[in-house]
C-alpha atoms as a PDB file:
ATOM      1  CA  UNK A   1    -185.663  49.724 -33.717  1.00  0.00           C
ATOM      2  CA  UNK A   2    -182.464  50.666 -31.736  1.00  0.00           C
ATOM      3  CA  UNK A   3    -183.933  53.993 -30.311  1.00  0.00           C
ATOM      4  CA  UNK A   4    -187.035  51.652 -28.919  1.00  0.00           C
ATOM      5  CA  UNK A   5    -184.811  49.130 -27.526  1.00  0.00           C
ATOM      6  CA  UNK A   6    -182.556  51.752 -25.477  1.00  0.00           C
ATOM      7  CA  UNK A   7    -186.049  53.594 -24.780  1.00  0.00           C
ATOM      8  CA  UNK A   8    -187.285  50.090 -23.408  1.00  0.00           C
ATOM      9  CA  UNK A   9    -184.250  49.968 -20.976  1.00  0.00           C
ATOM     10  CA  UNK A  10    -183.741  53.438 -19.830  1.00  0.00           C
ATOM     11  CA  UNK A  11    -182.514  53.846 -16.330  1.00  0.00           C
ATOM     12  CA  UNK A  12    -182.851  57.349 -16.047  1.00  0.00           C
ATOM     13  CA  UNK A  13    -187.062  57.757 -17.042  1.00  0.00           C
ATOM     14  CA  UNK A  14    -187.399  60.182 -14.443  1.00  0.00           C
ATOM     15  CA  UNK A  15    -184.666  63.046 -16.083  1.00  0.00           C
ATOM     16  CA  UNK A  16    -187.285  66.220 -17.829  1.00  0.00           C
ATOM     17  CA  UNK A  17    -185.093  65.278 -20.689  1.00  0.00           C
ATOM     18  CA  UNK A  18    -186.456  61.462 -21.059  1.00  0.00           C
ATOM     19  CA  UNK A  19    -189.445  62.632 -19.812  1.00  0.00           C
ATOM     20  CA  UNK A  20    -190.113  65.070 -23.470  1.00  0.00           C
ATOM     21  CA  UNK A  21    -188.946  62.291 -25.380  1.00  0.00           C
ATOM     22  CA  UNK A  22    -189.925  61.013 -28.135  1.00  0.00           C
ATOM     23  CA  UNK A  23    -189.215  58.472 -30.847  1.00  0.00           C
ATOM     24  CA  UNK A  24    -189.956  59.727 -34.257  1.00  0.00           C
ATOM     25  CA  UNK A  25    -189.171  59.279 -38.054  1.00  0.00           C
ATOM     26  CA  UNK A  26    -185.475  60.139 -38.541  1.00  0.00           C
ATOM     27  CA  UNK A  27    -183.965  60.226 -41.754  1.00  0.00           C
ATOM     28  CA  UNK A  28    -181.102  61.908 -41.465  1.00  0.00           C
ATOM     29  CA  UNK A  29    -177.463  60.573 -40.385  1.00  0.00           C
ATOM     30  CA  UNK A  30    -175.545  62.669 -38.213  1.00  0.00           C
ATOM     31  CA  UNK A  31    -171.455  61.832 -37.813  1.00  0.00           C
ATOM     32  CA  UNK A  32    -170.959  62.310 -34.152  1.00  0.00           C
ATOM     33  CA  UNK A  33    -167.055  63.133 -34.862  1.00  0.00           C
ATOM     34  CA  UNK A  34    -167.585  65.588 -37.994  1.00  0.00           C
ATOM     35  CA  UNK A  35    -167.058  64.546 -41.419  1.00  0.00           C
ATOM     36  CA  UNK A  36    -165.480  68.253 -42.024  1.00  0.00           C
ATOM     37  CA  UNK A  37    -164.198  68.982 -37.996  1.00  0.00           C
ATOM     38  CA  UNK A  38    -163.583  72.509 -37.550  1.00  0.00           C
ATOM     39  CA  UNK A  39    -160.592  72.459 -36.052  1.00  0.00           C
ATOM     40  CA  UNK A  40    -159.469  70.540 -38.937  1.00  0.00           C
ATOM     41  CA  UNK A  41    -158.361  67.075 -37.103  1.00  0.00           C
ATOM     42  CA  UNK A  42    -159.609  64.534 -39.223  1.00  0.00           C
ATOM     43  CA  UNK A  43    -160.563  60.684 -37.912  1.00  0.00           C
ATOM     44  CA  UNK A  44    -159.745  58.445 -39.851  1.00  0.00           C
ATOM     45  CA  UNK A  45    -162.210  57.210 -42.392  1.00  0.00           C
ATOM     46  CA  UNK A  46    -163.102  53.852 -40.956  1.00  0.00           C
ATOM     47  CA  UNK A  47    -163.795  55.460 -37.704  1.00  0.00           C
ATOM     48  CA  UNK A  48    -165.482  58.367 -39.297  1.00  0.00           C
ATOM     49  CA  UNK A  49    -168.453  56.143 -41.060  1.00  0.00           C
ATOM     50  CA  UNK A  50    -168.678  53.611 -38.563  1.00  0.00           C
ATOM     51  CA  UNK A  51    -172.099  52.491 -36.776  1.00  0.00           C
ATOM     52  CA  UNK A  52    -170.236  53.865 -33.662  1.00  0.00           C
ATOM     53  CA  UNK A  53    -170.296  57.168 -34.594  1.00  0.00           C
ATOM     54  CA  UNK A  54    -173.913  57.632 -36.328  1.00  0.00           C
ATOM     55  CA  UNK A  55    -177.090  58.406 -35.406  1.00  0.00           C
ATOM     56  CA  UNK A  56    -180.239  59.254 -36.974  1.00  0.00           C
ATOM     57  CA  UNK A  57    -182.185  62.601 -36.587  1.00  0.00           C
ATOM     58  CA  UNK A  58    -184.499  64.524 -38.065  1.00  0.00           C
ATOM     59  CA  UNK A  59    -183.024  67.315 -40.446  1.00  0.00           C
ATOM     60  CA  UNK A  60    -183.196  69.670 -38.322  1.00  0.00           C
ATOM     61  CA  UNK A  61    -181.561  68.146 -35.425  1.00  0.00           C
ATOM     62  CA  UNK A  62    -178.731  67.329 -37.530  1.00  0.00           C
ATOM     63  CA  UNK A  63    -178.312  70.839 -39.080  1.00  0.00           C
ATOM     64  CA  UNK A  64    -178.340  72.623 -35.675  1.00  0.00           C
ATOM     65  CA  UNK A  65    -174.850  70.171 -35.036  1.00  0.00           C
ATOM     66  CA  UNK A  66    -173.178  70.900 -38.026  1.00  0.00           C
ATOM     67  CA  UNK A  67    -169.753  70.482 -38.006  1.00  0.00           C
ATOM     68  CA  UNK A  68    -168.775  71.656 -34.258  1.00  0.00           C
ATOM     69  CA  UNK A  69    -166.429  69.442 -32.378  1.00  0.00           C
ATOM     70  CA  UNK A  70    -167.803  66.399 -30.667  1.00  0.00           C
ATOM     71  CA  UNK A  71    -167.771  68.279 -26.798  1.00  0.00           C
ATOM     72  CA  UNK A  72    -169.298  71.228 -28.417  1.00  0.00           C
ATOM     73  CA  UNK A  73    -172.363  69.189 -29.614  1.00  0.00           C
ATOM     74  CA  UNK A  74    -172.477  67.941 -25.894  1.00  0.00           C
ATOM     75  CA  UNK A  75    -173.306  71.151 -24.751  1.00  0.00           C
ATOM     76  CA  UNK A  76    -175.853  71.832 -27.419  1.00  0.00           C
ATOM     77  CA  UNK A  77    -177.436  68.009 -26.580  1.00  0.00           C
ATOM     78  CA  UNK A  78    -177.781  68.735 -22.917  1.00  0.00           C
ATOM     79  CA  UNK A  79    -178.672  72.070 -22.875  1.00  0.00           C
ATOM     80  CA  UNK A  80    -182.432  70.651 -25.293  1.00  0.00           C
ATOM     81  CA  UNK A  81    -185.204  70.524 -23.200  1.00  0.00           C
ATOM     82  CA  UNK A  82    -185.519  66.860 -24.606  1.00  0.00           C
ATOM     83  CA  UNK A  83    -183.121  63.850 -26.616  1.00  0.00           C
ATOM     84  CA  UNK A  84    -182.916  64.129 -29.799  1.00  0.00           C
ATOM     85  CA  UNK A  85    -181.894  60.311 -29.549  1.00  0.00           C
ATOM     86  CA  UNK A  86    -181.248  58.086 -27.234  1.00  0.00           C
ATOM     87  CA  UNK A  87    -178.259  56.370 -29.387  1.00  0.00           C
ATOM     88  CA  UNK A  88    -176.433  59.999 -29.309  1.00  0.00           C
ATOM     89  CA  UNK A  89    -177.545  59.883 -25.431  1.00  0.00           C
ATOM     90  CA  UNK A  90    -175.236  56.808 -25.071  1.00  0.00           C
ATOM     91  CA  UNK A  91    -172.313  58.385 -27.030  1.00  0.00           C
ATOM     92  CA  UNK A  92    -171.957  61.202 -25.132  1.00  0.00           C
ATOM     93  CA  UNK A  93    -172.259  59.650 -22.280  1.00  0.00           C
ATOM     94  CA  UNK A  94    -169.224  57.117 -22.972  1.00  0.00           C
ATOM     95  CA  UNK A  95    -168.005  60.697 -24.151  1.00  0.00           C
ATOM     96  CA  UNK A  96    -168.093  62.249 -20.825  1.00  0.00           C
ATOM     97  CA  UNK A  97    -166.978  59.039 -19.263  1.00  0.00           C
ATOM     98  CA  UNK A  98    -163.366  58.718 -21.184  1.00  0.00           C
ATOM     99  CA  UNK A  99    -163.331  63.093 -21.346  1.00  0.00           C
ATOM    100  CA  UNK A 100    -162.473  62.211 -25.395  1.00  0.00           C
ATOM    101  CA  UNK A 101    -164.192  60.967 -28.832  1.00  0.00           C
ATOM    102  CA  UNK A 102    -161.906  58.921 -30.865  1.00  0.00           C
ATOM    103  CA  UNK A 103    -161.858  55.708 -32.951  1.00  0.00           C
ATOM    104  CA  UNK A 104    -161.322  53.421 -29.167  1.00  0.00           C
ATOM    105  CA  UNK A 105    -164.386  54.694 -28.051  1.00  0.00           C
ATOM    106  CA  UNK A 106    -166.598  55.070 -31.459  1.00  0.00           C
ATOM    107  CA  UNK A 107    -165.386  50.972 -31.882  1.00  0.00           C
ATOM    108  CA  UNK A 108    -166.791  50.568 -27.778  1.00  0.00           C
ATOM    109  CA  UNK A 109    -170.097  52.224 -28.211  1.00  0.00           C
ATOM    110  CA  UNK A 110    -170.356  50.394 -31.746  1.00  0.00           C
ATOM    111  CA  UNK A 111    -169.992  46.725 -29.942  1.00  0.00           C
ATOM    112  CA  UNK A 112    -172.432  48.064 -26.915  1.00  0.00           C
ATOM    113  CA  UNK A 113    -175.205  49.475 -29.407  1.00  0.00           C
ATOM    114  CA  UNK A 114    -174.539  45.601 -31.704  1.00  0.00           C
ATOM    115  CA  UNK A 115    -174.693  43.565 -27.928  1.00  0.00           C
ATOM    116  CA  UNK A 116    -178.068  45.129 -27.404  1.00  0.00           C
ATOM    117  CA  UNK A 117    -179.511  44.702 -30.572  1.00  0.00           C
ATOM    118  CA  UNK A 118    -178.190  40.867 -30.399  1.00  0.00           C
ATOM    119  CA  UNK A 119    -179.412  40.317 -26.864  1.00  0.00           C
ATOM    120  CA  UNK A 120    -182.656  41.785 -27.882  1.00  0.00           C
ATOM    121  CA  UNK A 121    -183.373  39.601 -30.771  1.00  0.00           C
ATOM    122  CA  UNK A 122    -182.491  36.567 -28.554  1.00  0.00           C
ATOM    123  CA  UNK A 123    -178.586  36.185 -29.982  1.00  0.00           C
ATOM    124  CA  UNK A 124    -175.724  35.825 -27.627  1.00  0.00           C
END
């Protein structure tokens, strides 16, 4: 439901990228910050499984992430000729905004994502 909500109020509809999207079944949950980082700097665990930093893909989506560091993933995400999600859209994009991907900004994009889904369903 969150992916149609955020497709709903995209701003940027006109980006090739928004353009190729589309929502599908995912069943797969992806950990933003890596469950096994490879540089071996773990987060700690209530960070780690938060809402904040998951997202749903497909299988394949998630597999081609692995465990690379957060900005490496960035790349990979904006060099796709389409989203894989427009949740992991918003995290990197608070990503790029505060140049880092800790617990501060997994617990901001966790209250944004919960705000939306609230206002949506008529909750303040």
């Amino acid at each position: 439901k969150l992916e149609y909500i955020l497709w709903k109020q995209e701003l940027d509809r006109d980006l090739e990228q928004f353009k190729r999207y589309r929502i599908t079944a995912k069943n797969s949950v992806e950990h933003v910050y890596p469950q096994h980082e490879e540089h071996k700097q773990p987060l700690d665990r209530d960070f780690l499984d938060a809402f904040g930093n998951l997202v749903l893909l497909s299988p394949g989506e998630n597999s081609s992430y692995s465990n690379q560091a957060v900005k490496k993933k960035l790349v990979d995400f904006e060099a796709k000729p389409q989203y894989d999600s427009l949740k992991l859209k918003a995290m990197f994009k608070l990503l790029k905004e505060h140049d880092d991907w800790q617990g501060k900004q997994i617990k901001q994009h966790q209250g944004e994502m919960i705000r939306i889904l609230a206002r949506h369903y008529g909750e303040s």
